[in-house]
C-alpha atoms as a PDB file:
ATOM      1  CA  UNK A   1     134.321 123.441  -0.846  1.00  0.00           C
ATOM      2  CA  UNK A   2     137.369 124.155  -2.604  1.00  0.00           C
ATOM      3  CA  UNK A   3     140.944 124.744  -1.248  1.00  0.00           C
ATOM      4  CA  UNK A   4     140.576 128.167  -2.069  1.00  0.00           C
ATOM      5  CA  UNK A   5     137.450 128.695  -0.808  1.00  0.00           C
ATOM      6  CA  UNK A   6     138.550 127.003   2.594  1.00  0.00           C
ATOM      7  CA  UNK A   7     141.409 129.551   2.505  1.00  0.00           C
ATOM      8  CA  UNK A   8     139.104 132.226   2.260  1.00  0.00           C
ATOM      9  CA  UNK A   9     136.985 131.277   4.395  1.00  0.00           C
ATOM     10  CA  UNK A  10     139.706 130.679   7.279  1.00  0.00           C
ATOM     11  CA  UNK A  11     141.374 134.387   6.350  1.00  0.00           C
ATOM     12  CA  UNK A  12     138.014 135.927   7.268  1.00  0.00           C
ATOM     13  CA  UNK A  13     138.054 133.918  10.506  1.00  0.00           C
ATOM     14  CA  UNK A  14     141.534 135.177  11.486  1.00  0.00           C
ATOM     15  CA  UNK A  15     140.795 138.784  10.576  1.00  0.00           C
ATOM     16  CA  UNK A  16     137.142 138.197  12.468  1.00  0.00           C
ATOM     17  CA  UNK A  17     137.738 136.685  15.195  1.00  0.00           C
ATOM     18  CA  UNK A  18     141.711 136.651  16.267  1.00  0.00           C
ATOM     19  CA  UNK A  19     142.764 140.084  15.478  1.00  0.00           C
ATOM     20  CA  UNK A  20     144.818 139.421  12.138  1.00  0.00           C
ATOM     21  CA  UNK A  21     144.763 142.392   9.438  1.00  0.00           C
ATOM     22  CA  UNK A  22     146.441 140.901   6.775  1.00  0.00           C
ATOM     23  CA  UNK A  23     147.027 137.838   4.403  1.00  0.00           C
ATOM     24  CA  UNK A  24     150.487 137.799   5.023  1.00  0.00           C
ATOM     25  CA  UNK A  25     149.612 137.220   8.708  1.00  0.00           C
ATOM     26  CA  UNK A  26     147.162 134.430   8.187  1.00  0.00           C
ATOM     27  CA  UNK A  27     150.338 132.659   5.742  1.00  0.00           C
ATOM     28  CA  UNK A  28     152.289 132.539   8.539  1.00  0.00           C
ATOM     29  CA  UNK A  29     149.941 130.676  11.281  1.00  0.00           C
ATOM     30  CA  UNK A  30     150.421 127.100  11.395  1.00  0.00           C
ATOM     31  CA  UNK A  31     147.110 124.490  11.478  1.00  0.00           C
ATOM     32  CA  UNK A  32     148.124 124.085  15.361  1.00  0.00           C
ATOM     33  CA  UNK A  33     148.582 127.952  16.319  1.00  0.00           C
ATOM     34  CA  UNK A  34     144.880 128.828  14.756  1.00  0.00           C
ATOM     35  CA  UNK A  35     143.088 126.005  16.830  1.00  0.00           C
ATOM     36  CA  UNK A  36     144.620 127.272  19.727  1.00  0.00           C
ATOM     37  CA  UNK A  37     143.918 130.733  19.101  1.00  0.00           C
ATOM     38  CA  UNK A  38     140.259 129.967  17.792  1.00  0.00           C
ATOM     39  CA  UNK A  39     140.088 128.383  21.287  1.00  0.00           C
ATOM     40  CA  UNK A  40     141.317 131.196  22.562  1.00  0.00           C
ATOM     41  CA  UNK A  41     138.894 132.752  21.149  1.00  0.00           C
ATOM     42  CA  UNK A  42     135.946 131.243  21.707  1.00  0.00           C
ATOM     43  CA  UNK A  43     136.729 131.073  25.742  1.00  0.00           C
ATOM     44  CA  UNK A  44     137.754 135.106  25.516  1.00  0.00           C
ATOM     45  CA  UNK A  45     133.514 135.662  24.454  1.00  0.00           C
ATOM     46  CA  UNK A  46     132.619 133.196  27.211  1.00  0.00           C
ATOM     47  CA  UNK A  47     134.089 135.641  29.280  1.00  0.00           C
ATOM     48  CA  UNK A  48     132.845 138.441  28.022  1.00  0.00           C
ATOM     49  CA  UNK A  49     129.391 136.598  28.128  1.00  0.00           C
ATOM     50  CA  UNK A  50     130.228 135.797  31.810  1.00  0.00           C
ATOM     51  CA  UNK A  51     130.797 139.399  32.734  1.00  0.00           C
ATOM     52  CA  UNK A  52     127.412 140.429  30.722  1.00  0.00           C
ATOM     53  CA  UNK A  53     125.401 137.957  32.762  1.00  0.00           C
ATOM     54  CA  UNK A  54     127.185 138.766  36.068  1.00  0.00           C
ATOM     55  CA  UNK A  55     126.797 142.612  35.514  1.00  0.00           C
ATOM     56  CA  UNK A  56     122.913 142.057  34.466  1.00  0.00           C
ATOM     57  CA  UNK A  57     123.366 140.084  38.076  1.00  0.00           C
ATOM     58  CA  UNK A  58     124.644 142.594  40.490  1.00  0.00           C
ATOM     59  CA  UNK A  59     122.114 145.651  39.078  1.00  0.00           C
ATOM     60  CA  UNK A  60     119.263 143.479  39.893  1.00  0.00           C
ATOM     61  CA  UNK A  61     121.018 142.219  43.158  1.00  0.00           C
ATOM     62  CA  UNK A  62     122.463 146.069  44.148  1.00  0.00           C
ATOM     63  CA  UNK A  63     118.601 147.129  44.117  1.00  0.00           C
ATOM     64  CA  UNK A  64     117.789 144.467  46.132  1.00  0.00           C
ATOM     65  CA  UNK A  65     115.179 145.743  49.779  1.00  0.00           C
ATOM     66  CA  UNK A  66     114.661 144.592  52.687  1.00  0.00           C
ATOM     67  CA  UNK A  67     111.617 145.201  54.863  1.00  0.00           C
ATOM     68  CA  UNK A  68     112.459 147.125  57.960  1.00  0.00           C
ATOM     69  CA  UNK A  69     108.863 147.641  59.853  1.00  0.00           C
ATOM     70  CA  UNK A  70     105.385 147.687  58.414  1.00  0.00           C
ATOM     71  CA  UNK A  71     105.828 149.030  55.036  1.00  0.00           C
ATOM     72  CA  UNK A  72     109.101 150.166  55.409  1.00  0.00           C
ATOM     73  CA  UNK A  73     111.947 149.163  53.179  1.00  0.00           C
ATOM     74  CA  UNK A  74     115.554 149.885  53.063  1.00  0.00           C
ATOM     75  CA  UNK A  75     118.683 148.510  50.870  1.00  0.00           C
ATOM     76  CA  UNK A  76     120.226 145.474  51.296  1.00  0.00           C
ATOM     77  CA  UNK A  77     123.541 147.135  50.539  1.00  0.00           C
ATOM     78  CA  UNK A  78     123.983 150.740  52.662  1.00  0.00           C
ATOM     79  CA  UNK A  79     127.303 151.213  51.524  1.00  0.00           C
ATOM     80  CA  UNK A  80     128.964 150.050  48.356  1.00  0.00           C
ATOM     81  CA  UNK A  81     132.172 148.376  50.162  1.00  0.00           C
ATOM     82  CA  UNK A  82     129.268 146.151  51.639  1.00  0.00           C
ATOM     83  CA  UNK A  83     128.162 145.230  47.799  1.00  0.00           C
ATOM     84  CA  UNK A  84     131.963 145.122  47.050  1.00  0.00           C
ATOM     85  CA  UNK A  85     134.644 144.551  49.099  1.00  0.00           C
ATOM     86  CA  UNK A  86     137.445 145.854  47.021  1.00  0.00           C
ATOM     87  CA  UNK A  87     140.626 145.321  48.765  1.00  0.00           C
ATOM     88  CA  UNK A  88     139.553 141.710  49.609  1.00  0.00           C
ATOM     89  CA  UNK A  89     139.392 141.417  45.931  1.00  0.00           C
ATOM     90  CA  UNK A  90     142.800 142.931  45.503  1.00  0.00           C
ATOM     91  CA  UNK A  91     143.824 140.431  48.108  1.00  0.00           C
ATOM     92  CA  UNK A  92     142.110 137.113  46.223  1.00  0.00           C
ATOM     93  CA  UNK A  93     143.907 138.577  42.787  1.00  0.00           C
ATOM     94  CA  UNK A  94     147.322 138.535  44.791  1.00  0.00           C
ATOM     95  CA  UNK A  95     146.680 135.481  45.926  1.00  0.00           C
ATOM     96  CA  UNK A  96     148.507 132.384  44.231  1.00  0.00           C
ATOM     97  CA  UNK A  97     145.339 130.098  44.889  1.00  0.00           C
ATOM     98  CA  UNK A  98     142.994 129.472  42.138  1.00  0.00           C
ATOM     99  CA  UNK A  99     145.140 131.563  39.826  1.00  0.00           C
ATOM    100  CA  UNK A 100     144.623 129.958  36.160  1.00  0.00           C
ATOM    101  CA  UNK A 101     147.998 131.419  34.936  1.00  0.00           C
ATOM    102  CA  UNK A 102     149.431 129.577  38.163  1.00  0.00           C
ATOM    103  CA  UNK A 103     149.953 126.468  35.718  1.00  0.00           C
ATOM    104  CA  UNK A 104     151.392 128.813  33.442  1.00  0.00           C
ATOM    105  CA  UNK A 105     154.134 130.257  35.818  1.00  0.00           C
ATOM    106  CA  UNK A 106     155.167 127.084  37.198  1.00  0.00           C
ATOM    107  CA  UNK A 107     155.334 125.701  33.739  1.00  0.00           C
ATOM    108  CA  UNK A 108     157.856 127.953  32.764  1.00  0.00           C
ATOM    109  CA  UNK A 109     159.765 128.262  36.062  1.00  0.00           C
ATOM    110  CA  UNK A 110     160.265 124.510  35.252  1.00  0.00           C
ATOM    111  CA  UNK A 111     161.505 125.174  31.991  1.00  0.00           C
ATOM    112  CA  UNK A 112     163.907 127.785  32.861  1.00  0.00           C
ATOM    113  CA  UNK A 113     162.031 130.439  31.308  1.00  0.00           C
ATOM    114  CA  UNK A 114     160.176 133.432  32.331  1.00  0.00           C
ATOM    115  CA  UNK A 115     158.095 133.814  35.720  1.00  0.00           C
ATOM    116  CA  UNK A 116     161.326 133.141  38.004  1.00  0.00           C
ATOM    117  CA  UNK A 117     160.541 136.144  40.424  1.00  0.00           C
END
């Protein structure tokens, strides 16, 4: 392949899959900034393929009986706050446990930078 064609080839990543528009945009990444954000990248549809499989999840899960008597059924979930509990979610997303930008905040707290409040 030739330089060119690696260039090319590269440029159509960029615009693809990182959200460049233009050539002048690609000229200014360095080698180290597009690994990162191909990285980047690639974990953002991981998510996305996460939150496919997890949605695919809670429709089967949300229709999910239970047998109450003979042939009798009812739902699992009555009441949606029983599928979801919403402010305990709130309350997890608050939280400073498990956060992955934790690392993040720290990191620049140590550096004298943002993320000081």
């Amino acid at each position: 392949m030739t330089v060119e064609e690696q260039y090319r080839e590269a440029a159509i990543c960029c615009m693809r899959f990182l959200g460049i528009r233009t050539l002048a945009e690609v000229d200014r990444i360095t080698i180290p900034e597009y690994k990162i954000m191909l990285e980047a990248a690639k974990l953002r549809n991981v998510d996305l393929d996460y939150r496919n499989h997890l949605q695919a999840f809670l429709n089967f899960s949300v229709q999910a009986q239970k047998k109450v008597g003979k042939n009798k059924t009812q739902p699992v979930y009555r009441r949606f706050n029983k599928f979801y509990d919403y402010e305990e979610e709130i309350k997890k997303a608050r939280s400073k446990k498990k956060n992955p930008l934790y690392g993040v905040i720290n990191f620049l707290r140590s550096k004298g930078g943002e993320g000081n409040g």
